[in-house]
Protein backbone atom coordinates (compact mmCIF):
# COMPACT_ATOMS: atom_id res chain seq x y z
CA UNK A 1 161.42 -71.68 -48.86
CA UNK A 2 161.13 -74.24 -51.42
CA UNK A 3 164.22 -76.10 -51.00
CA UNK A 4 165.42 -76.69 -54.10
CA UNK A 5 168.42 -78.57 -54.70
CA UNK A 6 167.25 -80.89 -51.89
CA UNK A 7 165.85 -83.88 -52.19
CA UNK A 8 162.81 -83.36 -50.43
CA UNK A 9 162.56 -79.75 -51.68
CA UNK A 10 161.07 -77.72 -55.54
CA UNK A 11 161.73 -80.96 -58.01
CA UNK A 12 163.05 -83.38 -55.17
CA UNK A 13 161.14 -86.84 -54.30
CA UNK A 14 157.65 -87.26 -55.43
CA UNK A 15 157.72 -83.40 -56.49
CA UNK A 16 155.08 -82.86 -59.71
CA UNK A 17 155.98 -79.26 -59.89
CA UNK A 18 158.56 -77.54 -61.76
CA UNK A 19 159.08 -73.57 -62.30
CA UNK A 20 160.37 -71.15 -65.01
CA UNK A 21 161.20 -67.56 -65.28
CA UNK A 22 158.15 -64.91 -65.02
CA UNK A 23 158.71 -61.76 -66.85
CA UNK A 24 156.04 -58.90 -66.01
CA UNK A 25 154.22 -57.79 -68.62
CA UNK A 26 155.18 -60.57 -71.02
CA UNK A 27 154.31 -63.75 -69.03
CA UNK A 28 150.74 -65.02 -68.40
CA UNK A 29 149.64 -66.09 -64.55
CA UNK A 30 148.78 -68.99 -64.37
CA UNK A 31 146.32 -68.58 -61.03
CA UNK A 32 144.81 -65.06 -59.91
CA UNK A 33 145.31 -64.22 -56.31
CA UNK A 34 141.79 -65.00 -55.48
CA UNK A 35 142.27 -68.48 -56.98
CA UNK A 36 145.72 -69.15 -55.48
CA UNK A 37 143.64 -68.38 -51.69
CA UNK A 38 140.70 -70.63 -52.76
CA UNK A 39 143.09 -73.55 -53.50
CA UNK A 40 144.99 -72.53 -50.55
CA UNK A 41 141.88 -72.66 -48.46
CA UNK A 42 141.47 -76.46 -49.81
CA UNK A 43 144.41 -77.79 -49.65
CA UNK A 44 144.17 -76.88 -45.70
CA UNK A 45 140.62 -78.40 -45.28
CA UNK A 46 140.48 -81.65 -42.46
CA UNK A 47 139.20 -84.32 -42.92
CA UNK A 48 139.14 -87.25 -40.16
CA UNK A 49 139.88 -90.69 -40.60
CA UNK A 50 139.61 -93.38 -37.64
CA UNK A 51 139.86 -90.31 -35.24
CA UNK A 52 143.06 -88.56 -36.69
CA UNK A 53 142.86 -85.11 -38.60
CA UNK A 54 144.45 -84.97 -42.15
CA UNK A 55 144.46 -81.92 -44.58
CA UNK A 56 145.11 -82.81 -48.66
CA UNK A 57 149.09 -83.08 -47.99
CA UNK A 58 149.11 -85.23 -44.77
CA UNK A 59 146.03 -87.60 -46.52
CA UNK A 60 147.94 -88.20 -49.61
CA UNK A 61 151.48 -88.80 -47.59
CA UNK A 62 149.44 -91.87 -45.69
CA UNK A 63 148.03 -92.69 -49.32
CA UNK A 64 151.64 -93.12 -50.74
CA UNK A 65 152.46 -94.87 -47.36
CA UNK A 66 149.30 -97.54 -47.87
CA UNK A 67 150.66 -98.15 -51.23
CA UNK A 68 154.14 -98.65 -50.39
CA UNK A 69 152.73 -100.88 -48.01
CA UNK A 70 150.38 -103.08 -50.39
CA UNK A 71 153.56 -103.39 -52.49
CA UNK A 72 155.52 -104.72 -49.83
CA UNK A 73 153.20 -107.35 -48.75
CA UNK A 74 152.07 -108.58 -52.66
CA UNK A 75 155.92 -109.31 -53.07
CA UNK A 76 156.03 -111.50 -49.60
CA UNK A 77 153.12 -113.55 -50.81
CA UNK A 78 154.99 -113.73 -54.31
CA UNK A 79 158.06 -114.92 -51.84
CA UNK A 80 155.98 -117.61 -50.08
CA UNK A 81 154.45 -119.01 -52.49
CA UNK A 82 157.20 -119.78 -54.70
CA UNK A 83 159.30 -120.90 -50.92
CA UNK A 84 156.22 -123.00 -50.90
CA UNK A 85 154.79 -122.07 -47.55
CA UNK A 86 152.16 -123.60 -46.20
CA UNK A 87 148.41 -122.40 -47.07
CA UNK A 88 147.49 -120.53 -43.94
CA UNK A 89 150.86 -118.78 -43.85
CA UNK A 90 149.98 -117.92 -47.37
CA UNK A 91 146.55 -116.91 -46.79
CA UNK A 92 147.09 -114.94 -43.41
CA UNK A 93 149.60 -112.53 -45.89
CA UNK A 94 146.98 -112.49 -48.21
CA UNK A 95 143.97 -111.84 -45.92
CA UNK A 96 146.66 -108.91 -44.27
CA UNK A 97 146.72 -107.43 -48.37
CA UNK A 98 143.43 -107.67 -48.64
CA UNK A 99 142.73 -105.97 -44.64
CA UNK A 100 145.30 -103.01 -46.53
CA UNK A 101 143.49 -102.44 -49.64
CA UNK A 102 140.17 -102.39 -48.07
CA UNK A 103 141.57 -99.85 -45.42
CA UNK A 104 143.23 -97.46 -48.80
CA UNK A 105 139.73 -97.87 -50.34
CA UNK A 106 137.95 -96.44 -47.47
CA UNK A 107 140.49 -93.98 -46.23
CA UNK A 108 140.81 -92.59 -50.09
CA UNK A 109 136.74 -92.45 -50.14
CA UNK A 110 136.60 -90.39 -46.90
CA UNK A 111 139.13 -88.02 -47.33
CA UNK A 112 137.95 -87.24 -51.10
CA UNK A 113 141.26 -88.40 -52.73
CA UNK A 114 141.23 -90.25 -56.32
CA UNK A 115 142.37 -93.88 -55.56
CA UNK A 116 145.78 -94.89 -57.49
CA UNK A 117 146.24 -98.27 -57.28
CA UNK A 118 148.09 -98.40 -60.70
CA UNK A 119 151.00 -97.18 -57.85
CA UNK A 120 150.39 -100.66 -56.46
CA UNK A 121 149.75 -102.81 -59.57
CA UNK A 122 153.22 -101.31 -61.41
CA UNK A 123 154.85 -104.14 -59.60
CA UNK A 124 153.96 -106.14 -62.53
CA UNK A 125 152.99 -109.22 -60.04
CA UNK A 126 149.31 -109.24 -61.15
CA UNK A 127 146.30 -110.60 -58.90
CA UNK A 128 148.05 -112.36 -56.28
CA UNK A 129 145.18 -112.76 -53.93
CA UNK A 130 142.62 -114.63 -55.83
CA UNK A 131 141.79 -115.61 -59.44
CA UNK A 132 142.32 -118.69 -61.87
CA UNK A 133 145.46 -119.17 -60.75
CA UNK A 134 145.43 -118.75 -56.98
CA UNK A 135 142.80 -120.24 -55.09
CA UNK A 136 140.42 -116.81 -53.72
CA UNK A 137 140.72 -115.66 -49.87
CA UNK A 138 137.21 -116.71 -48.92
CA UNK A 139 135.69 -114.72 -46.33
CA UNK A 140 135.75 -117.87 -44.06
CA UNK A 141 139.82 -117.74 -44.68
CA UNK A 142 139.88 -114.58 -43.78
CA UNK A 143 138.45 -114.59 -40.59
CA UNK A 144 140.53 -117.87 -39.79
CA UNK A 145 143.61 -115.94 -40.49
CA UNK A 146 142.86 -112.64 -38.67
CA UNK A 147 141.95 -115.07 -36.25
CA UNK A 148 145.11 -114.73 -36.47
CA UNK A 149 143.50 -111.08 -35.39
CA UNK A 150 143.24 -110.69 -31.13
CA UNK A 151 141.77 -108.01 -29.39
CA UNK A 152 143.84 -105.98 -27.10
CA UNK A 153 142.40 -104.18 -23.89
CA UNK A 154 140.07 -101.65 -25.49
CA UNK A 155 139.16 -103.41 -28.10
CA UNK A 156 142.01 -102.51 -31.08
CA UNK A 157 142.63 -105.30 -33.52
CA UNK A 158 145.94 -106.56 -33.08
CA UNK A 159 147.27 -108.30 -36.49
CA UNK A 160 149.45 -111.98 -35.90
CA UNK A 161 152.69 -111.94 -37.77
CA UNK A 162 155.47 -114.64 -38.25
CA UNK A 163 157.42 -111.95 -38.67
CA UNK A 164 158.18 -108.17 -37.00
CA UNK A 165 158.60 -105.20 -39.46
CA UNK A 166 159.40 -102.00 -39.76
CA UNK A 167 156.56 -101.01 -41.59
CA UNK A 168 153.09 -102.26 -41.78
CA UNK A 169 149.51 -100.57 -41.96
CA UNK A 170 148.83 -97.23 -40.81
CA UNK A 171 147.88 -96.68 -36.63
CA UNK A 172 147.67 -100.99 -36.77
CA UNK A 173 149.37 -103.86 -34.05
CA UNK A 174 150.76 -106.74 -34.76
CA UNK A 175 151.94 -109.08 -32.53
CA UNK A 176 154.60 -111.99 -32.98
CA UNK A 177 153.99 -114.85 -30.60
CA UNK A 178 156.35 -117.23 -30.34
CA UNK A 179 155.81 -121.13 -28.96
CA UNK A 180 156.37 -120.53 -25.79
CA UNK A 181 154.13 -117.78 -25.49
CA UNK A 182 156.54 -114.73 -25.61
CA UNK A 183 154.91 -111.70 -26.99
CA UNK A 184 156.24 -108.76 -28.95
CA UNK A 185 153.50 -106.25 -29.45
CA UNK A 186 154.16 -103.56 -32.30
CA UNK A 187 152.76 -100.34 -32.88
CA UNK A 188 152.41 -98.37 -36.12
CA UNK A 189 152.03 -94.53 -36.54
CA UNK A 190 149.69 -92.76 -39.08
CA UNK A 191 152.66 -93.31 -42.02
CA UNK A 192 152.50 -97.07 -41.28
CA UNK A 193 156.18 -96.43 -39.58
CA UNK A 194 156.58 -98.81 -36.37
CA UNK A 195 156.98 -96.53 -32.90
CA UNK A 196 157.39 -98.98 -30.36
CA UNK A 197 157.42 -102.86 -29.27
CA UNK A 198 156.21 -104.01 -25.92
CA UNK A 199 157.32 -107.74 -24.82
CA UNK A 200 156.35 -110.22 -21.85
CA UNK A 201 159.63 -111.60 -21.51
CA UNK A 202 163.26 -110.68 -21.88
CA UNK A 203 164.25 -112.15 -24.55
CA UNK A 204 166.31 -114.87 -22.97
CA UNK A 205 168.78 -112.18 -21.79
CA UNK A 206 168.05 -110.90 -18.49
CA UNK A 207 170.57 -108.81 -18.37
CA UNK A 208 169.90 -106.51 -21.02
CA UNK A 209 166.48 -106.34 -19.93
CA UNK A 210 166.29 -106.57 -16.69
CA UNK A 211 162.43 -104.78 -15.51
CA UNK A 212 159.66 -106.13 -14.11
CA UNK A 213 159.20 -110.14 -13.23
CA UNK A 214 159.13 -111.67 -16.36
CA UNK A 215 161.89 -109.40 -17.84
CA UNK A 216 158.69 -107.76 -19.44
CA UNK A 217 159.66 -104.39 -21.15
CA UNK A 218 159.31 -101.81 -23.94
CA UNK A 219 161.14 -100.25 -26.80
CA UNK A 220 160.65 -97.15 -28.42
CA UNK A 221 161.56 -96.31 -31.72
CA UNK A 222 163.81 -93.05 -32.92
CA UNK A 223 164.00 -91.98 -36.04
CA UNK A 224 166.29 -89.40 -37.54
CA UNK A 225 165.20 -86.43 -40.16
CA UNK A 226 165.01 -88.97 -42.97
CA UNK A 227 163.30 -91.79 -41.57
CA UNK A 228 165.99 -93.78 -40.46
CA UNK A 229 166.03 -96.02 -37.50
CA UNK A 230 168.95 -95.05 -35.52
CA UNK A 231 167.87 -96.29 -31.71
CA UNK A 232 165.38 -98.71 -29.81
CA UNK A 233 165.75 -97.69 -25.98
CA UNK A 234 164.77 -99.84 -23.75
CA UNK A 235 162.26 -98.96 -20.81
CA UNK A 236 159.86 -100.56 -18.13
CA UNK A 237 156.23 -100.99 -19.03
CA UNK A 238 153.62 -98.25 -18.74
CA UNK A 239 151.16 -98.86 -16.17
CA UNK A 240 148.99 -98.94 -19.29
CA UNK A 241 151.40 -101.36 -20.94
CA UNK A 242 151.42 -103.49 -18.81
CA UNK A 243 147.36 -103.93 -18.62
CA UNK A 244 147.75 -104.53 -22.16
CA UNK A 245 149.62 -107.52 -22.01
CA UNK A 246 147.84 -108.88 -18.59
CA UNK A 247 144.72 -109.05 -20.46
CA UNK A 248 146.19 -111.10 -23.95
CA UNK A 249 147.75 -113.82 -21.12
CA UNK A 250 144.47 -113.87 -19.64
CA UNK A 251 142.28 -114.26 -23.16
CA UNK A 252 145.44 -116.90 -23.88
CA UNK A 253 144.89 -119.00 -20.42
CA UNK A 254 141.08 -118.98 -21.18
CA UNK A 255 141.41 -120.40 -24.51
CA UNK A 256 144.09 -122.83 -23.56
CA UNK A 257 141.78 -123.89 -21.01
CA UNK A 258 138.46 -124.65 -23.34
């Protein structure tokens, strides 16, 4: 029941419990029965975040997940800035940190879980978005580089990256855009793990991808039991899909337009 010996099992990854022999009428219990169901009954309370259910396990899984997450994008602006990037490459990662942290912040607060950003900080890369050292993300910056942030069809913010990943932000989008306007659209699940990619092109190889007019497609993402990526089918757009990406050309062509 408690898998132990496995790695995600009694004593396996991120396990904080451990167990030892009980001998009746010697050994001491640690909970009664009545407190065992009353912790039972609370670890299975839900609490909703951004329209999603999560009970105590599921909220601190996506916890961990943020934090992995925050990690992962302090050591890119670590990489940039000693690749010497330019500024608003440098400040769009930092402004996407900053968009993470706020979201862990909030989504700790609502579901009633202790933040831990020591988890984040052990990388031993200190402030990297702001202090004596590193000119602060103003709020103006910000908004310039999540303007670097689109809107797609109902009104979801859709993140700008130079670069597609597997993992990024809980439920979020990002989009890579390249100079000719192709489009790959990514999608996120609750864990921050990416699901699927939509495109408005094909790549430059029409015959791998050959749906639609444009070569416009989709990918979906397969995972196996431990989280690895082991297949990207390809597929024609939803009718929804497709809307999606209709509307960015559309917000594009006005803007190109002005």
């Amino acid at each position: 029941m408690c898998e132990l010996g496995e790695e995600r099992g009694l004593c396996g990854w991120n396990c904080k419990h451990s167990y030892y022999a009980f001998v009746d009428g010697f050994s001491t219990r640690t909970y009664t029965d009545e407190q065992l169901e009353e912790l039972e009954a609370k670890e299975q309370e839900q609490h909703e975040y951004k329209g999603k259910s999560y009970n105590a396990y599921q909220a601190s899984q996506a916890q961990r997940q943020m934090e992995t997450t925050m990690r992962a994008q302090r050591a890119n602006i670590k990489n940039l800035k000693q690749g010497n990037a330019d500024s608003d490459t440098i400040v769009a990662a930092q402004a996407r940190y900053l968009n993470t942290l706020n979201q862990y912040k909030d989504f700790s607060k609502k579901m009633k879980l202790p933040e831990q950003i020591e988890r984040v900080y052990m990388d031993g890369l200190g402030r990297i978005a702001g202090g004596k050292s590193t000119k602060a993300v103003t709020k103006k910056q910000e908004e310039k580089a999540i303007n670097h942030t689109l809107k797609n069809a109902v009104g979801k913010d859709i993140i700008q990256v130079e670069k597609t990943t597997l993992n990024s932000s809980p439920n979020s989008i990002t989009q890579k855009t390249s100079k000719k306007g192709g489009v790959e659209r990514n999608y996120y699940d609750n864990q921050g793990k990416q699901i699927k990619q939509i495109s408005n092109n094909n790549h430059g190889n029409a015959k791998m991808h050959p749906y639609g007019k444009k070569g416009e497609h989709a990918h979906d993402y397969i995972y196996d039991a431990d989280n690895k990526l082991i297949g990207r089918p390809t597929r024609e757009l939803t009718k929804e899909e497709r809307r999606m990406l209709i509307y960015y050309d559309v917000i594009r062509a006005k803007k190109k337009n002005k």
